[in-house]
N, C-alpha and C. Protein backbone atom coordinates (compact mmCIF):
# COMPACT_ATOMS: atom_id res chain seq x y z
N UNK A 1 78.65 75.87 113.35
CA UNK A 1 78.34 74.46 113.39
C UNK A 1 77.08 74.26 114.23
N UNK A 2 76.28 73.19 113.71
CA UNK A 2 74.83 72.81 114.46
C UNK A 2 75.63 72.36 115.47
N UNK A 3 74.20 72.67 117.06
CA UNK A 3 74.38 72.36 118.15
C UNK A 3 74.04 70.92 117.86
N UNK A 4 74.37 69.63 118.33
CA UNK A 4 74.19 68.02 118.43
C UNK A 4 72.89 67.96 118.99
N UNK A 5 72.54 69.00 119.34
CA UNK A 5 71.62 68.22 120.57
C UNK A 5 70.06 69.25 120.21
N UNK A 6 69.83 69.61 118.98
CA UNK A 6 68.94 70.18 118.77
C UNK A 6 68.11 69.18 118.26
N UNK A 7 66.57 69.83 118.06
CA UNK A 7 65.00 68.95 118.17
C UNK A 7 65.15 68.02 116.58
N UNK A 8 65.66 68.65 115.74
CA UNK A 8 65.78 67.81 115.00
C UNK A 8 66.57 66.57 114.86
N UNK A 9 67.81 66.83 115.43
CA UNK A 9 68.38 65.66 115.79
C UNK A 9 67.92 63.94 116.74
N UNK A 10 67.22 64.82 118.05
CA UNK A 10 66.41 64.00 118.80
C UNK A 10 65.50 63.57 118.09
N UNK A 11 64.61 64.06 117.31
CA UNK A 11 63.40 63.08 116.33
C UNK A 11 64.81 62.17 115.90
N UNK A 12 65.90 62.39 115.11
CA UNK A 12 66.40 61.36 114.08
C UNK A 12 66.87 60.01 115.03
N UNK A 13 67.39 60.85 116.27
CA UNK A 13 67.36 59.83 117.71
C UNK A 13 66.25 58.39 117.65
N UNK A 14 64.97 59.31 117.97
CA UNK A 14 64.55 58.43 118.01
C UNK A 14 63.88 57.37 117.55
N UNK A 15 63.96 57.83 115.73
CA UNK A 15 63.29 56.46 114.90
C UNK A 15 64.57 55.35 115.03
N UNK A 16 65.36 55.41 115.73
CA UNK A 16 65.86 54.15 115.69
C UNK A 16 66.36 53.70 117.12
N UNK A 17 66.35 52.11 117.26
CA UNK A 17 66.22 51.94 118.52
C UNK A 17 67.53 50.79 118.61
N UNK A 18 68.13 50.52 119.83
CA UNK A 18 69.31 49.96 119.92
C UNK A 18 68.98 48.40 119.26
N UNK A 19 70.27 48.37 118.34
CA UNK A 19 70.47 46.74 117.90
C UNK A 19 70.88 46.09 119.22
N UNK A 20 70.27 44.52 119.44
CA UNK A 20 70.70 43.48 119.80
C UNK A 20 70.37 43.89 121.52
N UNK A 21 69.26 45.02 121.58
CA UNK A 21 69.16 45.45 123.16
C UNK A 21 68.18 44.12 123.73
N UNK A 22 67.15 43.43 123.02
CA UNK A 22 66.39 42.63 123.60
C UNK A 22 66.57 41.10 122.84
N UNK A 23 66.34 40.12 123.55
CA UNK A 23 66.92 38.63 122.76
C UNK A 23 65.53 37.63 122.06
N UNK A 24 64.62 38.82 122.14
CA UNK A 24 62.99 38.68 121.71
C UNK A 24 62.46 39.10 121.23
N UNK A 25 62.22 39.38 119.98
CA UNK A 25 61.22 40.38 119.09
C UNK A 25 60.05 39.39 117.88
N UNK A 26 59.23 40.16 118.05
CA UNK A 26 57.91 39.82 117.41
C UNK A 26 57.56 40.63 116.28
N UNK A 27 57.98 40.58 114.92
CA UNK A 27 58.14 40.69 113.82
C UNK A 27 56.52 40.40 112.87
N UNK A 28 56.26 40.98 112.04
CA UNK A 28 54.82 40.83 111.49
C UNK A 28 55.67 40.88 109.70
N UNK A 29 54.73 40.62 109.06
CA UNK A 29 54.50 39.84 107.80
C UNK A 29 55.09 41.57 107.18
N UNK A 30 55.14 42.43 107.20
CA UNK A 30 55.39 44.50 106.80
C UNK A 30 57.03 44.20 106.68
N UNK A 31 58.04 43.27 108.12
CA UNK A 31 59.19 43.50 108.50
C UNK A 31 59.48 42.64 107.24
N UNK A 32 59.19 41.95 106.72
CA UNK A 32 59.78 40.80 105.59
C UNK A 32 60.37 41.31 104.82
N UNK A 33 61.40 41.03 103.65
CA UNK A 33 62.60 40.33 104.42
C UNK A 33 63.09 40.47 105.66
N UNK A 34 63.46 39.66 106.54
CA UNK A 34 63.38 39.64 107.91
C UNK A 34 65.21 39.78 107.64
N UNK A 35 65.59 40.80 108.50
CA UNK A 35 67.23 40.84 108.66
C UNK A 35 67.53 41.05 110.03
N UNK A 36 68.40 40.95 110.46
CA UNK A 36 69.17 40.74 112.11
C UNK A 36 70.28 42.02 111.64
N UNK A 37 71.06 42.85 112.32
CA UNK A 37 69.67 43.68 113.00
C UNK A 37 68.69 43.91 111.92
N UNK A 38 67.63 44.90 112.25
CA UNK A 38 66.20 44.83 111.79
C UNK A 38 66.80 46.53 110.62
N UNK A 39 66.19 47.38 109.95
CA UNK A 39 67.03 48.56 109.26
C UNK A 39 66.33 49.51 110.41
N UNK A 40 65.46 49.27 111.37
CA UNK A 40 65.39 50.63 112.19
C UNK A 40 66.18 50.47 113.36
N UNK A 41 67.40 49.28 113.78
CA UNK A 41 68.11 49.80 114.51
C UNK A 41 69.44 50.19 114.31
N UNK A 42 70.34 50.52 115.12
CA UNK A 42 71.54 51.36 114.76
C UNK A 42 72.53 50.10 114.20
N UNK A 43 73.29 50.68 113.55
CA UNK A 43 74.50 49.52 113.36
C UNK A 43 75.73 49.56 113.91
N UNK A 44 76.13 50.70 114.34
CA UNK A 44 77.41 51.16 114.70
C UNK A 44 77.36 50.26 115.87
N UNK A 45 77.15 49.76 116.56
CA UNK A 45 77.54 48.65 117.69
C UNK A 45 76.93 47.33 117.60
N UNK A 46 76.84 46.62 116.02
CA UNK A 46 75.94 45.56 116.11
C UNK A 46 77.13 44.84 115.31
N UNK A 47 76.37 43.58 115.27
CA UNK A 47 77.36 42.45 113.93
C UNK A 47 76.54 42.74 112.81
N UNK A 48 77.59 42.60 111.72
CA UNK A 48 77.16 42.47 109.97
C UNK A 48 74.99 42.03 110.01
N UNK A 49 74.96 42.56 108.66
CA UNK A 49 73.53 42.31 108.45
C UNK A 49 73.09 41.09 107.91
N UNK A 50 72.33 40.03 108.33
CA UNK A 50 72.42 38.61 107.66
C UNK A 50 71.17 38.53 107.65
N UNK A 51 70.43 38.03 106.60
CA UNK A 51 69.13 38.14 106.28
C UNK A 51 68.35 36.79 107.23
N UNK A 52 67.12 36.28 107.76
CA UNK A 52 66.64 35.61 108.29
C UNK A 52 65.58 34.62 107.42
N UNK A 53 65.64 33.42 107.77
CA UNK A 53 64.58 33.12 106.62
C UNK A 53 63.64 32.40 107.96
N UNK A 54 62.84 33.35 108.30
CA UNK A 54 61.32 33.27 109.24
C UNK A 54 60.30 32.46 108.43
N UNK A 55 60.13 32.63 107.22
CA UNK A 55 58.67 32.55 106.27
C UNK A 55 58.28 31.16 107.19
N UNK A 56 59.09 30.04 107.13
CA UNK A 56 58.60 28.55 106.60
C UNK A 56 58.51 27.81 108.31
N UNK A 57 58.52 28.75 108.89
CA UNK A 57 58.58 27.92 110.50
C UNK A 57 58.04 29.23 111.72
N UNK A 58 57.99 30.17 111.37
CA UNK A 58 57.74 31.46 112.23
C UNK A 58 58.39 32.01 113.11
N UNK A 59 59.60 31.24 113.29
CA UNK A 59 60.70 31.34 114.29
C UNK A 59 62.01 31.31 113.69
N UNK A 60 62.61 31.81 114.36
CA UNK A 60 64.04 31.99 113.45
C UNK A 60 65.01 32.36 114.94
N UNK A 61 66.39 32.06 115.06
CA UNK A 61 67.56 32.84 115.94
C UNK A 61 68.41 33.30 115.04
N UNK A 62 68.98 34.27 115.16
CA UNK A 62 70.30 34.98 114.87
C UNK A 62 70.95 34.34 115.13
N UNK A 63 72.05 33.97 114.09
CA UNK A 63 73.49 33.31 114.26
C UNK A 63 74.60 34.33 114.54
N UNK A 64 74.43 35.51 114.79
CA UNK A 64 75.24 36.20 115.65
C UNK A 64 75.36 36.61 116.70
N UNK A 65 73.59 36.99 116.88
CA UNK A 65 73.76 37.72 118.26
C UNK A 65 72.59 36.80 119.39
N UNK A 66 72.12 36.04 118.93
CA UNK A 66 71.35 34.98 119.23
C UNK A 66 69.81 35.29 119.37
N UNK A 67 69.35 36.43 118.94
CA UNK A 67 67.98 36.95 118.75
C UNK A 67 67.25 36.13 118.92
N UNK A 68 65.78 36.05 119.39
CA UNK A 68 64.77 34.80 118.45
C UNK A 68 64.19 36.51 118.09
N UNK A 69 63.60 36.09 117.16
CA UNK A 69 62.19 36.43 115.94
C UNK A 69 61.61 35.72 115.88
N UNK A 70 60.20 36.25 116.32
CA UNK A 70 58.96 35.34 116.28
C UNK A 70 57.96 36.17 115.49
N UNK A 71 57.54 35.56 114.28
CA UNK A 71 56.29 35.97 113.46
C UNK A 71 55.08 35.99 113.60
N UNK A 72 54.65 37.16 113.90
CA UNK A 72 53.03 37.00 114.51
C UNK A 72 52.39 37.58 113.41
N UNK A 73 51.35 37.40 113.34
CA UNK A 73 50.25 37.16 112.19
C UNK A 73 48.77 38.35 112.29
């Protein structure tokens, strides 16, 4: 059995970064469709995936975890 803790694993570590760790993120026009969590963070400790509708105001909160997303340009 693979050791857990080998180099390949740590790269897979680190393309993803904790859901719901910061209550502020700045999102660009690439992240669209905008979803809470975002697909590069983990899910195993987050709430369900609910899509965001940012387009029409640039700001948006999560109705779960209370995020803002702010659209910068």
């Amino acid at each position: 059995m693979p050791s857990p803790n080998t180099a390949a694993d740590a790269l897979t570590r680190k393309r993803y970064v904790q859901a719901n760790a910061e209550k502020c993120y700045e999102v660009s026009r690439d992240d669209l469709p905008l979803s809470c969590p975002m697909p590069n963070m983990t899910l195993w400790n987050s709430h369900p995936r609910v899509y965001l509708p940012i387009e029409a105001t640039g700001r948006v909160k999560c109705p779960y975890c209370g995020a803002d997303y702010i659209l910068k340009d």
